[in-house]
C-alpha atoms as a PDB file:
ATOM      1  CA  UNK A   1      28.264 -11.354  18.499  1.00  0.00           C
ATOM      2  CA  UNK A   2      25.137 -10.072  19.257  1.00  0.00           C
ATOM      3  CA  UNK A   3      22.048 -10.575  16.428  1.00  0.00           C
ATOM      4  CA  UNK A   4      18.886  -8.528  17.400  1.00  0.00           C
ATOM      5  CA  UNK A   5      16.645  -8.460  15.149  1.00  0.00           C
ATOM      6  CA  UNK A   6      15.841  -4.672  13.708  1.00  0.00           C
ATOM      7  CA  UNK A   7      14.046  -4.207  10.880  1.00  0.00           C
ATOM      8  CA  UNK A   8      12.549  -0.830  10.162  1.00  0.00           C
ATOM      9  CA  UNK A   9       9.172  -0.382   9.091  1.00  0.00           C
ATOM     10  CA  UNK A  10       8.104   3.062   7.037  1.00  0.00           C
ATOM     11  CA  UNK A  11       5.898   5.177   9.359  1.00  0.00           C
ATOM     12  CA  UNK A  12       3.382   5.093   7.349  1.00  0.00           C
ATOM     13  CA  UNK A  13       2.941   1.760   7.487  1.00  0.00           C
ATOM     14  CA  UNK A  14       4.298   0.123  10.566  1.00  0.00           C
ATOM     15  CA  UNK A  15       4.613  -3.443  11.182  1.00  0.00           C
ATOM     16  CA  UNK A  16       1.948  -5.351  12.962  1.00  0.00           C
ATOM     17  CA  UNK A  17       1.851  -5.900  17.173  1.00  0.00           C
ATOM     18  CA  UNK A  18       2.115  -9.621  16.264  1.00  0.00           C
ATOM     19  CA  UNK A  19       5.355  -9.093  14.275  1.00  0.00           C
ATOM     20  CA  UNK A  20       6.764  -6.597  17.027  1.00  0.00           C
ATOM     21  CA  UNK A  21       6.103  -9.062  19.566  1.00  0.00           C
ATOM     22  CA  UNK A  22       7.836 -11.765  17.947  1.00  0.00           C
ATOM     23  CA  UNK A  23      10.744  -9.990  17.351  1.00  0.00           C
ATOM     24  CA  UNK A  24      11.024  -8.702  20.939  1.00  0.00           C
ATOM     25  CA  UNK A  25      10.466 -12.595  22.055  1.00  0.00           C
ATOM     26  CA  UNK A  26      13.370 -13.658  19.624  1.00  0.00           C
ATOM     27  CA  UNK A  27      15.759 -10.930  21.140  1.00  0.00           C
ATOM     28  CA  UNK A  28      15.369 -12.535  24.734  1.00  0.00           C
ATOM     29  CA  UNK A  29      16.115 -16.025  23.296  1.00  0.00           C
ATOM     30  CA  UNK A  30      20.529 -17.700  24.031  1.00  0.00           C
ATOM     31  CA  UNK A  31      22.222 -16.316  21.212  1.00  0.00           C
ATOM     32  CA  UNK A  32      22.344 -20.050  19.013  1.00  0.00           C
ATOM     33  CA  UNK A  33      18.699 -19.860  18.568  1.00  0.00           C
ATOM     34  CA  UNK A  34      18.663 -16.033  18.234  1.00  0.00           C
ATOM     35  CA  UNK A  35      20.723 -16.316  14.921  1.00  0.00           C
ATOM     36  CA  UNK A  36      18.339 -18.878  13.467  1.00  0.00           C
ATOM     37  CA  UNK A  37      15.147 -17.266  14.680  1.00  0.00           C
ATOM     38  CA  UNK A  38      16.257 -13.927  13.398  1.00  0.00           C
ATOM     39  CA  UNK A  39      16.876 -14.844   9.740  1.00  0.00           C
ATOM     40  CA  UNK A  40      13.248 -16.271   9.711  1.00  0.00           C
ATOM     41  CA  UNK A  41      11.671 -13.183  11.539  1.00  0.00           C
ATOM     42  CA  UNK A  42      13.512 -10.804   8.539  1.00  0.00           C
ATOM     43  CA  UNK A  43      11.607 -12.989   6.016  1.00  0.00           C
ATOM     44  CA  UNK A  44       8.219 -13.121   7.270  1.00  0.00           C
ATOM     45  CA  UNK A  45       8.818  -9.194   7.668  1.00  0.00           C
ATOM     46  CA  UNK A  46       9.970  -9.168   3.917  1.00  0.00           C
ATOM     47  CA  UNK A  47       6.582 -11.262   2.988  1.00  0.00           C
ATOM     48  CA  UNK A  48       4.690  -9.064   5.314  1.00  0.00           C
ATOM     49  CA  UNK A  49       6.155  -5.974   3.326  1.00  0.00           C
ATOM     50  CA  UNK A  50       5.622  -7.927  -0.071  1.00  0.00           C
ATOM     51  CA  UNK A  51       2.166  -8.820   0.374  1.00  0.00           C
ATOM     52  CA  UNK A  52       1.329  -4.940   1.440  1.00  0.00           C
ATOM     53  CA  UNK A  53       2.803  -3.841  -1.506  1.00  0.00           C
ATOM     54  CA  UNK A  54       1.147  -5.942  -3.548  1.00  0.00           C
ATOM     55  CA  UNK A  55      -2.305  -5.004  -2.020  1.00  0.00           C
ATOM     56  CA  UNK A  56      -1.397  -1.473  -2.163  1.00  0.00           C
ATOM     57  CA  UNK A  57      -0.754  -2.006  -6.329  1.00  0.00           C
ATOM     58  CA  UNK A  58      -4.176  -4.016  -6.253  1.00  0.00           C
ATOM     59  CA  UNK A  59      -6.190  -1.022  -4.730  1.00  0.00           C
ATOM     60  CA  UNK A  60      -4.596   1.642  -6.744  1.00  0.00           C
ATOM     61  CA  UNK A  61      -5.294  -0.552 -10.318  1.00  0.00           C
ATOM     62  CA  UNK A  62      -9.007  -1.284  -8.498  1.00  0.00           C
ATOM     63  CA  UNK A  63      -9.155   2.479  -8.350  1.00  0.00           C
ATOM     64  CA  UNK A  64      -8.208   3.099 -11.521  1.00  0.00           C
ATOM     65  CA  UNK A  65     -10.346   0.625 -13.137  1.00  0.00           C
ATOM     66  CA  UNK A  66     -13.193   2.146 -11.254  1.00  0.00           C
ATOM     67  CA  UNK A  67     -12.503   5.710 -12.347  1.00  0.00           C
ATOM     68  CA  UNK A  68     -12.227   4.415 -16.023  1.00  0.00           C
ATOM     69  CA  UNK A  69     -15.424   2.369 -15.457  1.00  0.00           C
ATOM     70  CA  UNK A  70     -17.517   6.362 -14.391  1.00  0.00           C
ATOM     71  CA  UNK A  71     -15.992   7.696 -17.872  1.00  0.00           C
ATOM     72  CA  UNK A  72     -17.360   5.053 -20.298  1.00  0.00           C
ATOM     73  CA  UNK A  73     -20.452   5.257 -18.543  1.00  0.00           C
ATOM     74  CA  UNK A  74     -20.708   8.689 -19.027  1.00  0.00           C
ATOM     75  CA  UNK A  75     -19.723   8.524 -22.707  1.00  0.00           C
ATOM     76  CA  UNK A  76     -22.110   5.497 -23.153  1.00  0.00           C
ATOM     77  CA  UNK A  77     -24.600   7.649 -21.761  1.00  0.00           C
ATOM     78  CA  UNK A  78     -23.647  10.801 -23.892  1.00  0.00           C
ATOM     79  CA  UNK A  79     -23.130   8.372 -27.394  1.00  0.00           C
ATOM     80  CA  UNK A  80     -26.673   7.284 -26.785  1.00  0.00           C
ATOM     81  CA  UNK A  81     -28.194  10.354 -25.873  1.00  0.00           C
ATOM     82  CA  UNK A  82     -26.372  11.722 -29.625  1.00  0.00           C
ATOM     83  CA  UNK A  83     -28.210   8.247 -31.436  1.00  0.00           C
ATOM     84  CA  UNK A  84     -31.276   9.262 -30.061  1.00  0.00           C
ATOM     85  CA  UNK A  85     -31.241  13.108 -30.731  1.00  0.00           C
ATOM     86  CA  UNK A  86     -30.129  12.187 -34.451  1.00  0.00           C
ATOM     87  CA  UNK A  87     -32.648   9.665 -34.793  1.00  0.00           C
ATOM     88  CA  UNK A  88     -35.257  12.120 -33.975  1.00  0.00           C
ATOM     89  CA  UNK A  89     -33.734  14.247 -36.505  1.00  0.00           C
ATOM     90  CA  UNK A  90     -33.720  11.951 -38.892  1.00  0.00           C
ATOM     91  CA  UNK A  91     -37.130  10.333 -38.383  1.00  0.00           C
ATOM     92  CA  UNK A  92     -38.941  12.370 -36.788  1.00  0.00           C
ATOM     93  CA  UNK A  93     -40.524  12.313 -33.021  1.00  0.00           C
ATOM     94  CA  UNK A  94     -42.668   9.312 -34.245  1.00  0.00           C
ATOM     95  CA  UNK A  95     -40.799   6.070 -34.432  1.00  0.00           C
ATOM     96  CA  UNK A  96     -38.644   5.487 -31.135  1.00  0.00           C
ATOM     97  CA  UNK A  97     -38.082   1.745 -32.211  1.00  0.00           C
ATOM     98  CA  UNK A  98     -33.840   1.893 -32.212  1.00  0.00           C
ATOM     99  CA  UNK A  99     -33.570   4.897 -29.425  1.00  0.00           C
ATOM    100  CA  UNK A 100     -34.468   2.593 -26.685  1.00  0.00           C
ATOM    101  CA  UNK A 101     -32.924  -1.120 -28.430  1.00  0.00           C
END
């Protein structure tokens, strides 16, 4: 029985040249050692596949946090420019002591 190993990669994210490589190396190896070498090649692809996912959920949250980061900014920015416009209404152009604290 023959075990190549074959493990398909989305197109969008292919596997490495490294990984490739391997995998071409283990499907020239005696058959014995093919088996064994096989079953370890399918996990470091499976890790390999892991970790991008992983990395791919860590840039989309760092996205997100960034995006979320811009919008209470702005509404710091808006809150404070409301304080200062009502302090002004409320005491006059004179005493700027809690616009700027």
């Amino acid at each position: 029985m023959e075990h190549q190993v074959r493990i398909d990669a989305p197109e969008d994210h292919p596997l490495p040249i490294e990984i490739l490589e391997l995998q071409r190396l283990i499907d020239s190896c005696p058959a014995p050692h093919r088996a064994i070498l096989s079953a370890a090649s399918r996990n470091i692809v499976k890790c390999h596949r892991r970790r991008l996912h992983i990395l791919n959920l860590f840039q989309d949250a760092l996205s997100d946090l960034r995006h979320h980061i811009q919008h209470l900014t702005f509404d710091l920015e808006a809150t404070r420019r409301e304080r200062d416009a009502l302090h002004k209404l409320l005491y006059g152009e004179g005493d700027n002591d809690l616009a700027h604290g």
